[in-house]
C-alpha atoms as a PDB file:
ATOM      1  CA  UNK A   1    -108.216  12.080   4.276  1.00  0.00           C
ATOM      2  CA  UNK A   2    -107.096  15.245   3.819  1.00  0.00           C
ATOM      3  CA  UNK A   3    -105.380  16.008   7.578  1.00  0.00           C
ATOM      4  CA  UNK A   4    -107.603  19.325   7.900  1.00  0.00           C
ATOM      5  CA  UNK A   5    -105.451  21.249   5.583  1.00  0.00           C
ATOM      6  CA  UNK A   6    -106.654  24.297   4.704  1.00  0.00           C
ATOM      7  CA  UNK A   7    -105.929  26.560   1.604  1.00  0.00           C
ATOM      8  CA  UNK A   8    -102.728  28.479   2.441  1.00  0.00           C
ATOM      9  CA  UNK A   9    -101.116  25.974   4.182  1.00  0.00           C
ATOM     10  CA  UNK A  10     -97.517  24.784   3.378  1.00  0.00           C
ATOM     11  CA  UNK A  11     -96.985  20.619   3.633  1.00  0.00           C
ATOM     12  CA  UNK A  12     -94.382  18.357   2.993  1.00  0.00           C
ATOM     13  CA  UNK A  13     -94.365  14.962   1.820  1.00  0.00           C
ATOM     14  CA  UNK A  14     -93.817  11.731   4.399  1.00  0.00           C
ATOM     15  CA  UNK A  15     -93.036   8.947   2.231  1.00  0.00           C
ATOM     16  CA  UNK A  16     -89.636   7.021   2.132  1.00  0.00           C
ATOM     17  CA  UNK A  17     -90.279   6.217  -1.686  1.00  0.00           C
ATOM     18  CA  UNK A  18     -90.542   8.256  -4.463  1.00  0.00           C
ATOM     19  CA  UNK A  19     -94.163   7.818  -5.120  1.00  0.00           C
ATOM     20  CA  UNK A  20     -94.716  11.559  -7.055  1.00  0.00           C
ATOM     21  CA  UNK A  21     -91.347  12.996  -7.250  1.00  0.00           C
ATOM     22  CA  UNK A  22     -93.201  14.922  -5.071  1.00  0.00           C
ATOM     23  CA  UNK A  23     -94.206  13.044  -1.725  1.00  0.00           C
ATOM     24  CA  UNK A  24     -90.362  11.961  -0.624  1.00  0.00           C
ATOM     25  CA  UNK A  25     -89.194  13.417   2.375  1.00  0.00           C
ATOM     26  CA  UNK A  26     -85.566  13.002   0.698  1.00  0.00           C
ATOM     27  CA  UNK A  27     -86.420  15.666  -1.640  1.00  0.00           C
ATOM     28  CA  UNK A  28     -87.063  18.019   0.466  1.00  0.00           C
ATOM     29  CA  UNK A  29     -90.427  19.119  -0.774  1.00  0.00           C
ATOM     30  CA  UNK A  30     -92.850  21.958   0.070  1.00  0.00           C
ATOM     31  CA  UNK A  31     -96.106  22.208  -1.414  1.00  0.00           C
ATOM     32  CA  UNK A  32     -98.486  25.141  -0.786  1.00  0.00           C
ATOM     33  CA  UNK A  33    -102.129  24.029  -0.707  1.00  0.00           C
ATOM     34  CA  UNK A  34    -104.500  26.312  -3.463  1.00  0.00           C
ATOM     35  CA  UNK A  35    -107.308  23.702  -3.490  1.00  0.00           C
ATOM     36  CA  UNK A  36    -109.455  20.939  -1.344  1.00  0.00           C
ATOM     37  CA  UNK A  37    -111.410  18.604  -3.431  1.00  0.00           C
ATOM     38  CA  UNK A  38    -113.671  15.953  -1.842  1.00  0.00           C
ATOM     39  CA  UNK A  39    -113.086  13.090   0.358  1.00  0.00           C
ATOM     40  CA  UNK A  40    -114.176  10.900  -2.215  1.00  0.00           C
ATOM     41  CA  UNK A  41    -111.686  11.544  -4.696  1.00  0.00           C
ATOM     42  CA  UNK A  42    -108.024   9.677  -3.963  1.00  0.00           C
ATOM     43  CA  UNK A  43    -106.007  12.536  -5.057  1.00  0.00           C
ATOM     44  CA  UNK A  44    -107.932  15.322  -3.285  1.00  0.00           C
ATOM     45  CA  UNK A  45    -105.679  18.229  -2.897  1.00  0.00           C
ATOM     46  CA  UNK A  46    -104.441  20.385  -5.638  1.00  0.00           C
ATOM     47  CA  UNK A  47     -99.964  21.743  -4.177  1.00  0.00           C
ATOM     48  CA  UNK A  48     -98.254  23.932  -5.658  1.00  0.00           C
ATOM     49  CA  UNK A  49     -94.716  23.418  -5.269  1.00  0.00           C
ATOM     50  CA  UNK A  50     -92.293  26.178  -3.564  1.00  0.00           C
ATOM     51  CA  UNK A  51     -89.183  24.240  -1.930  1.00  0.00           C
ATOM     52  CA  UNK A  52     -88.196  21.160  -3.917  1.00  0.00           C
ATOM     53  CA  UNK A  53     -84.573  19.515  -4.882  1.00  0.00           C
ATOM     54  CA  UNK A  54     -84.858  19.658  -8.317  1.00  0.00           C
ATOM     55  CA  UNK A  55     -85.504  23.274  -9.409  1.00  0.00           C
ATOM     56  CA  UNK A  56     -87.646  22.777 -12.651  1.00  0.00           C
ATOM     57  CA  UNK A  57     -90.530  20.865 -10.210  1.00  0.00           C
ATOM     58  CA  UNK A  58     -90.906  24.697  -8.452  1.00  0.00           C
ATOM     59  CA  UNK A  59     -94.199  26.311  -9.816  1.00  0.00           C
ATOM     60  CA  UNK A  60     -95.498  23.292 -11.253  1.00  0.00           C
ATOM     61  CA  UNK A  61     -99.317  22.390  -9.485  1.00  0.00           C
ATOM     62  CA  UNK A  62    -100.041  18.511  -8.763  1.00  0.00           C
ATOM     63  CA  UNK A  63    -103.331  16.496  -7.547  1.00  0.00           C
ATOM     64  CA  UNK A  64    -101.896  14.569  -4.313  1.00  0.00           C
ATOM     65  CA  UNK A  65    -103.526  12.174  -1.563  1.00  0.00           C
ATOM     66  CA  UNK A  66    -103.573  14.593   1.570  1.00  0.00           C
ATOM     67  CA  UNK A  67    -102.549  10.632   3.115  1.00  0.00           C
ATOM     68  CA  UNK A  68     -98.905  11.555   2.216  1.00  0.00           C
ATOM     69  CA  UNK A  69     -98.297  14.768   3.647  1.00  0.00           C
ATOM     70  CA  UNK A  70     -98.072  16.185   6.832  1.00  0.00           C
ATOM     71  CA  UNK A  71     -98.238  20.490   7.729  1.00  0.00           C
ATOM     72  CA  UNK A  72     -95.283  22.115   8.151  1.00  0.00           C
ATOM     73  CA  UNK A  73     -96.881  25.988   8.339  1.00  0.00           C
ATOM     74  CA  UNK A  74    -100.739  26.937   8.646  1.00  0.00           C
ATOM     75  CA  UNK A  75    -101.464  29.470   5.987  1.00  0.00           C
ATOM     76  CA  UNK A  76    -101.509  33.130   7.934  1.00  0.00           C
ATOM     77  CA  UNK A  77    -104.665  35.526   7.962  1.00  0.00           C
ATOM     78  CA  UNK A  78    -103.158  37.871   5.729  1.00  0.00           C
ATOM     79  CA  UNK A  79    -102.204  34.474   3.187  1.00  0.00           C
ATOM     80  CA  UNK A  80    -106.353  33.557   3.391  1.00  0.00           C
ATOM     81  CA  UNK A  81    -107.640  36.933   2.547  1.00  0.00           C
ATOM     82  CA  UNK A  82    -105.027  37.429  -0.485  1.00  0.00           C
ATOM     83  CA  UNK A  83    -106.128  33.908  -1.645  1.00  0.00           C
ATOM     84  CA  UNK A  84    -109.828  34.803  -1.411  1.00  0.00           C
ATOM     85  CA  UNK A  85    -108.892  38.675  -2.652  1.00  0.00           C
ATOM     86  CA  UNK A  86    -107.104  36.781  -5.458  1.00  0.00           C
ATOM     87  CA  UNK A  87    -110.050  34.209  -6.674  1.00  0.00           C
ATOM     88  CA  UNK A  88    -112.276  37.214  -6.301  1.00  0.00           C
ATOM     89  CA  UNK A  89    -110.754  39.302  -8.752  1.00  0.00           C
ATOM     90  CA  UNK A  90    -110.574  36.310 -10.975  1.00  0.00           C
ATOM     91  CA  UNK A  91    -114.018  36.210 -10.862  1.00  0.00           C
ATOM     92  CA  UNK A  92    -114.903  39.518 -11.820  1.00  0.00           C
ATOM     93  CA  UNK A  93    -112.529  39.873 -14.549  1.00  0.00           C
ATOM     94  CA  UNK A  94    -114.623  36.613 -15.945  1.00  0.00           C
ATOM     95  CA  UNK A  95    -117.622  38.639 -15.350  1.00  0.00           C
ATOM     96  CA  UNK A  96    -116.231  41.609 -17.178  1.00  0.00           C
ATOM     97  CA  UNK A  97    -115.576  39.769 -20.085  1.00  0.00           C
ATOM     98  CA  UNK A  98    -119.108  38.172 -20.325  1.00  0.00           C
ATOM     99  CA  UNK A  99    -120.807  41.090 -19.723  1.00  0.00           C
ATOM    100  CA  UNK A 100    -118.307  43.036 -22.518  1.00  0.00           C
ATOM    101  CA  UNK A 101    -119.029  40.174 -24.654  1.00  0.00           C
ATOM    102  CA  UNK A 102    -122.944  40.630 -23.517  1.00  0.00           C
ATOM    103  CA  UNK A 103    -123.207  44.580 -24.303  1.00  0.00           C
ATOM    104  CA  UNK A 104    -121.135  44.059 -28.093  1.00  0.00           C
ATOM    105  CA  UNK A 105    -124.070  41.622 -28.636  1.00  0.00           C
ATOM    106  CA  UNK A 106    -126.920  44.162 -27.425  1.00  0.00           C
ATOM    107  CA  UNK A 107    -125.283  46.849 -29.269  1.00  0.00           C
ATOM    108  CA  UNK A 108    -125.674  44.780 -32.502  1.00  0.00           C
ATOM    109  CA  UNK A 109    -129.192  43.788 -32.376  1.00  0.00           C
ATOM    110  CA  UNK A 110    -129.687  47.269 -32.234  1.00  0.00           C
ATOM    111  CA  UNK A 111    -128.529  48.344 -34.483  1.00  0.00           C
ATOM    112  CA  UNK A 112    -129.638  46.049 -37.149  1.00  0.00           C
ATOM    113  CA  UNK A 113    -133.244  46.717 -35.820  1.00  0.00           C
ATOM    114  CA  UNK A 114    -132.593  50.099 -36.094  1.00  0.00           C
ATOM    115  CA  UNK A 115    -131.260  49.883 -39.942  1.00  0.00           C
ATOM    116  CA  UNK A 116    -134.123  47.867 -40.995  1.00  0.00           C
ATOM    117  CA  UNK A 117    -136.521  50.353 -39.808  1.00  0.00           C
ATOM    118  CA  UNK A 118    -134.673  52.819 -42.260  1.00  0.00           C
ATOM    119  CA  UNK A 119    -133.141  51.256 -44.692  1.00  0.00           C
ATOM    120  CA  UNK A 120    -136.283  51.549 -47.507  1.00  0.00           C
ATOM    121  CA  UNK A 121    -137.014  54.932 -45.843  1.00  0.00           C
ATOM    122  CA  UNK A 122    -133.789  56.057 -47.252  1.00  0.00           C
ATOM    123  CA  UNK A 123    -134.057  54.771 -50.585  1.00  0.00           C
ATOM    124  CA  UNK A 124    -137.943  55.615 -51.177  1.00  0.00           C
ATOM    125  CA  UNK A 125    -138.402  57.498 -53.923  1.00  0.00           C
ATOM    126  CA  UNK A 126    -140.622  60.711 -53.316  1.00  0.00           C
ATOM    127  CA  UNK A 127    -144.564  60.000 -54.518  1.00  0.00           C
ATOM    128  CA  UNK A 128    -147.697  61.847 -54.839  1.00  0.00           C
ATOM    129  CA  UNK A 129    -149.897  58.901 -54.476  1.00  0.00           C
ATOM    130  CA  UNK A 130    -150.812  58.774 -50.924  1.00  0.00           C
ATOM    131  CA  UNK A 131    -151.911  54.666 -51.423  1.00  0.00           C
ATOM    132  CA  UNK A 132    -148.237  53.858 -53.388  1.00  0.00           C
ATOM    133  CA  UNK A 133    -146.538  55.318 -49.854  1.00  0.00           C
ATOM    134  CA  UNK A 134    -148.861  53.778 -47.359  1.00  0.00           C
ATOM    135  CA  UNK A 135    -148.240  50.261 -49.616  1.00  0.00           C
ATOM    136  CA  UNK A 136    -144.492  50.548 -48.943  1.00  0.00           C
ATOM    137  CA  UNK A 137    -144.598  51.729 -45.266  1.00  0.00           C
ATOM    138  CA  UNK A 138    -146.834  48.768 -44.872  1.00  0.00           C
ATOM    139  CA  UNK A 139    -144.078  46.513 -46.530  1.00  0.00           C
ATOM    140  CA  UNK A 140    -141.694  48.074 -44.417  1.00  0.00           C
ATOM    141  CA  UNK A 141    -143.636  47.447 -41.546  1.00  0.00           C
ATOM    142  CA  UNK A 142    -144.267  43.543 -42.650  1.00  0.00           C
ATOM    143  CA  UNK A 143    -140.664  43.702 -42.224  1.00  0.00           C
ATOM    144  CA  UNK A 144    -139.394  44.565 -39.305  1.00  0.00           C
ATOM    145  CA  UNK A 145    -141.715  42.525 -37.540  1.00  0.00           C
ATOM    146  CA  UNK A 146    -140.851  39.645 -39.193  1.00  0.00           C
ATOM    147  CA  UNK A 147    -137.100  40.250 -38.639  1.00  0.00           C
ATOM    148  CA  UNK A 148    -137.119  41.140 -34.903  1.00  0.00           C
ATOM    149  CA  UNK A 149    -139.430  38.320 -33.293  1.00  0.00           C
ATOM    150  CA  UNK A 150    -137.043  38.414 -30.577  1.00  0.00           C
ATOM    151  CA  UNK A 151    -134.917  41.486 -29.311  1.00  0.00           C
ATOM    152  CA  UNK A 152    -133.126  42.745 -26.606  1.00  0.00           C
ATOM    153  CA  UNK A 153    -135.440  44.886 -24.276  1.00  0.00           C
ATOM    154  CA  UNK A 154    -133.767  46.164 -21.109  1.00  0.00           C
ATOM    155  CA  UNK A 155    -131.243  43.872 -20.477  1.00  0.00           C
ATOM    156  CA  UNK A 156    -133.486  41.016 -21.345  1.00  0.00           C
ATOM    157  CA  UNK A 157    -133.634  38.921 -24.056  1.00  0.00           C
ATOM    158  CA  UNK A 158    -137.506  38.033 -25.245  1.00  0.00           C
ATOM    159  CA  UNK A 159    -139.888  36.616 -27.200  1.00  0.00           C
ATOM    160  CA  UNK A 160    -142.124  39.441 -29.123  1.00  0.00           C
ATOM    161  CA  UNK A 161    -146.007  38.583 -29.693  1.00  0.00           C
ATOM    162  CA  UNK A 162    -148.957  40.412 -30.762  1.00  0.00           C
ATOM    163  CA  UNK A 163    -152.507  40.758 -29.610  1.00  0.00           C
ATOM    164  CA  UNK A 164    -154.661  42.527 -32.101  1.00  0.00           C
ATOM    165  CA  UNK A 165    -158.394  44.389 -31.853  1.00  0.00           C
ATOM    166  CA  UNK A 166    -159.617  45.100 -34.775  1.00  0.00           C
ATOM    167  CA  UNK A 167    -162.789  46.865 -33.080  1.00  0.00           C
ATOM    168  CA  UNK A 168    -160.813  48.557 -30.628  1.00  0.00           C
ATOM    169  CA  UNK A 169    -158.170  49.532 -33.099  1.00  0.00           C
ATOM    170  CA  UNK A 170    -155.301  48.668 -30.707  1.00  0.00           C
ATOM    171  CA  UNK A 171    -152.217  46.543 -31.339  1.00  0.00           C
ATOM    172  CA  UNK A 172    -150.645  45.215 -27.642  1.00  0.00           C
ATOM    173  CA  UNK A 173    -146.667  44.071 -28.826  1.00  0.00           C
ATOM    174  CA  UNK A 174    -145.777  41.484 -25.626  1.00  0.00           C
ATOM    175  CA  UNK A 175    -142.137  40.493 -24.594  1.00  0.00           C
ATOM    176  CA  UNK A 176    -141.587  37.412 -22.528  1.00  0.00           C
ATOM    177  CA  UNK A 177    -138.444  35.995 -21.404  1.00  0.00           C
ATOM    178  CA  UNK A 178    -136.770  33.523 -23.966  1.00  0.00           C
ATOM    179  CA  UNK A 179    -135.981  30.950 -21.657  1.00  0.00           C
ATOM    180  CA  UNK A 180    -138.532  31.638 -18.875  1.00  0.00           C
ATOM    181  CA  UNK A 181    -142.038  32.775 -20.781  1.00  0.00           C
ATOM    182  CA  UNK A 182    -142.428  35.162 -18.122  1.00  0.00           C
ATOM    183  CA  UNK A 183    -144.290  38.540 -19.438  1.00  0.00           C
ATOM    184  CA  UNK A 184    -141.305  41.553 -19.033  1.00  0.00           C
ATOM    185  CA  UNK A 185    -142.870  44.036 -20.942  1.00  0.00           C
ATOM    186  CA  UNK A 186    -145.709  45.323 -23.063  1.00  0.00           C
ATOM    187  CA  UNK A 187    -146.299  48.078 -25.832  1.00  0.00           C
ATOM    188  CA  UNK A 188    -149.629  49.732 -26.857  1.00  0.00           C
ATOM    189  CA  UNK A 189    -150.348  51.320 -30.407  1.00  0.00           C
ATOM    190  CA  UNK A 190    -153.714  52.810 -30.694  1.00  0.00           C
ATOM    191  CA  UNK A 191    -155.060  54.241 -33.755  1.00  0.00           C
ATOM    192  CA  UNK A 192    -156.342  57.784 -33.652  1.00  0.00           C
ATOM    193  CA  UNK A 193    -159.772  58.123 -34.569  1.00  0.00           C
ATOM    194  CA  UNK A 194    -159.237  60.031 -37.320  1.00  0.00           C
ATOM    195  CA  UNK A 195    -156.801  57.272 -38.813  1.00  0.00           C
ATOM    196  CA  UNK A 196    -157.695  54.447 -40.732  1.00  0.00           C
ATOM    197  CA  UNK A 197    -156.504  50.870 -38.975  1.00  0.00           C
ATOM    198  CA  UNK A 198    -153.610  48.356 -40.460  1.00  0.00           C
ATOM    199  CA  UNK A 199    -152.425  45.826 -37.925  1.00  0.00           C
ATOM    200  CA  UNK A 200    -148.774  46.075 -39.534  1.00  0.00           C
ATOM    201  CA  UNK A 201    -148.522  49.387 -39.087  1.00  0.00           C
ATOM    202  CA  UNK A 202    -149.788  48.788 -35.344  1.00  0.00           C
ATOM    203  CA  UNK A 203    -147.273  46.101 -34.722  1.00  0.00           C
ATOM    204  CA  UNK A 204    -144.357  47.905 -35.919  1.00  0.00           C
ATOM    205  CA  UNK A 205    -145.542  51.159 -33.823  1.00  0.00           C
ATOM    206  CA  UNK A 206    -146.249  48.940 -30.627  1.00  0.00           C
ATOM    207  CA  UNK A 207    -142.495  46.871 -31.487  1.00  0.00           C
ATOM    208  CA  UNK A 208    -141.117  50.302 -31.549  1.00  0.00           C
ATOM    209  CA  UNK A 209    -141.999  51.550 -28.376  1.00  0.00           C
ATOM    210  CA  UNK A 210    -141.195  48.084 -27.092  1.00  0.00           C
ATOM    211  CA  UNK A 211    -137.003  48.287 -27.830  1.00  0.00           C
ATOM    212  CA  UNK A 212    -137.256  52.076 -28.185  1.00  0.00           C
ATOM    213  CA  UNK A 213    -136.605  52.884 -31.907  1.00  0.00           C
ATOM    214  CA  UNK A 214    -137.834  55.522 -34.128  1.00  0.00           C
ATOM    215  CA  UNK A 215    -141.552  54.842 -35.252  1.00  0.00           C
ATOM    216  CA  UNK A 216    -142.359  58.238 -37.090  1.00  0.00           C
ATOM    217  CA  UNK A 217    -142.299  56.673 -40.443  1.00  0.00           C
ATOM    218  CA  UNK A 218    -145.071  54.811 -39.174  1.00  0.00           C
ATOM    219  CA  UNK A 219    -146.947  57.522 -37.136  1.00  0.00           C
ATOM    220  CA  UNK A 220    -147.151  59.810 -39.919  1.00  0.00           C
ATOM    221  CA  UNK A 221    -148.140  57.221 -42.819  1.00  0.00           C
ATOM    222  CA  UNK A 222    -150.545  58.572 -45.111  1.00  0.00           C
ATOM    223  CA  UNK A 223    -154.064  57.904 -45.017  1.00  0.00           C
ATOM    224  CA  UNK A 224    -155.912  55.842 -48.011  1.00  0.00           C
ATOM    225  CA  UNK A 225    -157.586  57.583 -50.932  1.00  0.00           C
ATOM    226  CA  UNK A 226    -160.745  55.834 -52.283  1.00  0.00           C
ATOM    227  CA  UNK A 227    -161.825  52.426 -51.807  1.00  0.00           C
ATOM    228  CA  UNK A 228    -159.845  49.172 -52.602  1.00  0.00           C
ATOM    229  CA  UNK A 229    -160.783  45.957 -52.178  1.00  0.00           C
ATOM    230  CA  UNK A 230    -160.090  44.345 -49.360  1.00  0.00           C
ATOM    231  CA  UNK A 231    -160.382  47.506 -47.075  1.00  0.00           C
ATOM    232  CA  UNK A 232    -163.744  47.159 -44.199  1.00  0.00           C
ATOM    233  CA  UNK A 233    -165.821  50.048 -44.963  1.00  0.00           C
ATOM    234  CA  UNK A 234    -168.875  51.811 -42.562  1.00  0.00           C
ATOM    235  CA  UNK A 235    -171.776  53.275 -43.741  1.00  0.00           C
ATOM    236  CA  UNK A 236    -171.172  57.298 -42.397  1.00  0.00           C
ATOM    237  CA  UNK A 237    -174.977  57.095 -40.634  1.00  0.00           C
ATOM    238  CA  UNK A 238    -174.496  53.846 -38.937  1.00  0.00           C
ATOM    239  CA  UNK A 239    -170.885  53.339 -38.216  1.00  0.00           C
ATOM    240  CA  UNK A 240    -171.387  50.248 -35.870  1.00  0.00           C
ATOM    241  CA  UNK A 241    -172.437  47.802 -39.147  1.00  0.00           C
ATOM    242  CA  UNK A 242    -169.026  46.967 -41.104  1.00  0.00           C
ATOM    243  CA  UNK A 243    -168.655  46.029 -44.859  1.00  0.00           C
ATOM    244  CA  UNK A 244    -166.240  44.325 -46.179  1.00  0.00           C
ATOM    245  CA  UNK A 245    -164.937  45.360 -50.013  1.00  0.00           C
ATOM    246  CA  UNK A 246    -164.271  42.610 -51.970  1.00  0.00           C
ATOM    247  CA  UNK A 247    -163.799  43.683 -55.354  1.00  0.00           C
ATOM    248  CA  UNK A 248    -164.006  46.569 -58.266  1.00  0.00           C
ATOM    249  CA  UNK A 249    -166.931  46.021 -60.668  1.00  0.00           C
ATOM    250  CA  UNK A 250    -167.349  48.623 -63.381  1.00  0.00           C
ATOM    251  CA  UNK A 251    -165.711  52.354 -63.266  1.00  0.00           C
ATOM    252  CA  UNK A 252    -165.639  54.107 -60.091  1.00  0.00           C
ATOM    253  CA  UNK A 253    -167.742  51.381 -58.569  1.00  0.00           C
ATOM    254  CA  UNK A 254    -167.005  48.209 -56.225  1.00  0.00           C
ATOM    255  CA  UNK A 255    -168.370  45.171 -54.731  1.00  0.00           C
ATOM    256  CA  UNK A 256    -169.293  45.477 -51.230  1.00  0.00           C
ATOM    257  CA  UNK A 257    -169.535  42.356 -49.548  1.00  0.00           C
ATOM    258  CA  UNK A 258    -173.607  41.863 -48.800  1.00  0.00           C
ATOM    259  CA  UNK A 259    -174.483  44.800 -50.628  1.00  0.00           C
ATOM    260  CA  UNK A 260    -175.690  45.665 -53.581  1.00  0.00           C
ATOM    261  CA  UNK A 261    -173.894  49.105 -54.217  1.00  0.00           C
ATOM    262  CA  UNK A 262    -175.449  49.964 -57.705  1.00  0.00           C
ATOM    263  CA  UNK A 263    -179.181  49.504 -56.050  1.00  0.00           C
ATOM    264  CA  UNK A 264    -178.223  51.878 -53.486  1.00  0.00           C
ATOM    265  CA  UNK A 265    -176.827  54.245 -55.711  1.00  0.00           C
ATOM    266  CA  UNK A 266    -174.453  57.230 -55.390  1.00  0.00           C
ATOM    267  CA  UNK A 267    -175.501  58.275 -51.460  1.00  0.00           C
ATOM    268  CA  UNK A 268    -174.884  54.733 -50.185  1.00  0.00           C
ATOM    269  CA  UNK A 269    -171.322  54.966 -51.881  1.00  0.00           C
ATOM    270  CA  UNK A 270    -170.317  58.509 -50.861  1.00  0.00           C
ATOM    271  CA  UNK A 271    -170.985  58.085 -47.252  1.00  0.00           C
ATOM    272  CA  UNK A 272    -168.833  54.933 -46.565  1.00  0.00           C
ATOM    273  CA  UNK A 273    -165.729  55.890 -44.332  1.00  0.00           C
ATOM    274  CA  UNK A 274    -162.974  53.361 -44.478  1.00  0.00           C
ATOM    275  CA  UNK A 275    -161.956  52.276 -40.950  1.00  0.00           C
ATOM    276  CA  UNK A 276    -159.196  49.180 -41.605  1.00  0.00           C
ATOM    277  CA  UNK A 277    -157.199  47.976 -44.513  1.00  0.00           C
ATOM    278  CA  UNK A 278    -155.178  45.674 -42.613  1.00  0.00           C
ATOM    279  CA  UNK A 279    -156.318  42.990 -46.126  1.00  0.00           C
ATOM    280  CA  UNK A 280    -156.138  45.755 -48.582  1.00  0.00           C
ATOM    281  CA  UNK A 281    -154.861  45.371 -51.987  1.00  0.00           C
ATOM    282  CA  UNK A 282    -153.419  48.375 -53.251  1.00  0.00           C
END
């Protein structure tokens, strides 16, 4: 048992032998009490010594059987609230240091998300061929999703998916908690009318918003020139009926998936309007 000492309290030992060094009345031992362990445990408080015979023992912290001892002086108020003031701060200083330790981390994510957004913007070599940029932003784009499936978003750590819609023309990045799978945020990219759709593009503009990085490479890609396979064409007249270009065949022609684009001749071709080339091959 431990006698009802409390933290704070100064003891003294009550055996006639020498079972510690520490527990022998004839040694003239006082202990000051910094911890109560359970019950259970034999040796279930933690002393540190203050009065002992031998000098080098003064300091030094033991594990004792509260059995032994006896109080000599209850700890005082002002003793209690320095202890607690004391483990407190000892606390917090451990706090500091994780959360220190926590922001370094952050800051470094960051900033390698941040670089691989520019990194082949800074190296790209100026081009008049609108398709050659759009290829490499698309690259670029490939990229950074691939490299940042999970990022630091407000404090939280997450998960980063992607729901795309094609006919909508929307990209919808999600975060959810690493450990918990709980949704913490979301980030909409939605093509502009105008625009032609490419679900890379769309991810890295949505991914963007998500951990707040600079996206205007992406916003301000070029648009396509021409038709390439693998683009999804409409016909200008009926927009809702999409085509899907599979291949080149002959100069300044191309295989349209279900259609015969030679029998249809030169109107047919000039009024398709690319709307996606999410699959082109450029």
């Amino acid at each position: 048992m431990t006698n009802n000492f409390q933290i704070g309290d100064l003891i003294v030992g009550t055996e006639e032998s020498n079972r510690y060094g520490i527990t022998c009345k004839e040694y003239g031992v006082v202990g000051e009490v910094v911890n109560i362990y359970s019950d259970n445990l034999v040796d279930n408080i933690k002393i540190k010594i203050v009065e002992h015979r031998d000098a080098h023992h003064i300091g030094k912290t033991f594990l004792v059987n509260g059995e032994h001892f006896e109080l000599k002086k209850p700890a005082s108020t002002e003793a209690k609230i320095q202890k607690i003031t004391q483990e407190f701060m000892q606390e917090k200083e451990t706090l500091n240091k994780a959360m220190e330790t926590y922001d370094k981390n952050t800051t470094k994510i960051l900033e390698n998300l941040k670089s691989v957004a520019s990194e082949t913007k800074t190296e790209k070599v100026e081009t008049t061929n609108p398709n050659k940029t759009r290829k490499e932003t698309i690259e670029v784009a490939k990229k950074l999703v691939e490299n940042n499936k999970q990022v630091v978003s407000k404090c939280y750590r997450v998960d980063v998916t992607y729901v795309v819609n094609e006919e909508k023309r929307t990209v919808v990045a999600i975060g959810r908690g690493y450990n918990s799978g709980i949704v913490r945020f979301k980030a909409v990219a939605k093509c502009n009318p105008n625009d032609v759709f490419n679900a890379h593009i769309g991810k890295a503009i949505a991914l963007g918003r998500l951990v707040d990085i600079d996206i205007t490479e992406f916003v301000e890609v070029p648009q396509p020139v021409g038709i390439v396979a693998g683009q999804e064409v409409v016909l200008g007249l009926y927009p809702t009926q999409r085509y899907k270009v599979v291949g080149e065949k002959g100069f300044g022609k191309f295989n349209v998936e279900g259609v015969n684009v030679r029998s249809k001749g030169w109107e047919f071709e000039k009024n398709l309007v690319v709307v996606s080339d999410t699959n082109a091959n450029y």
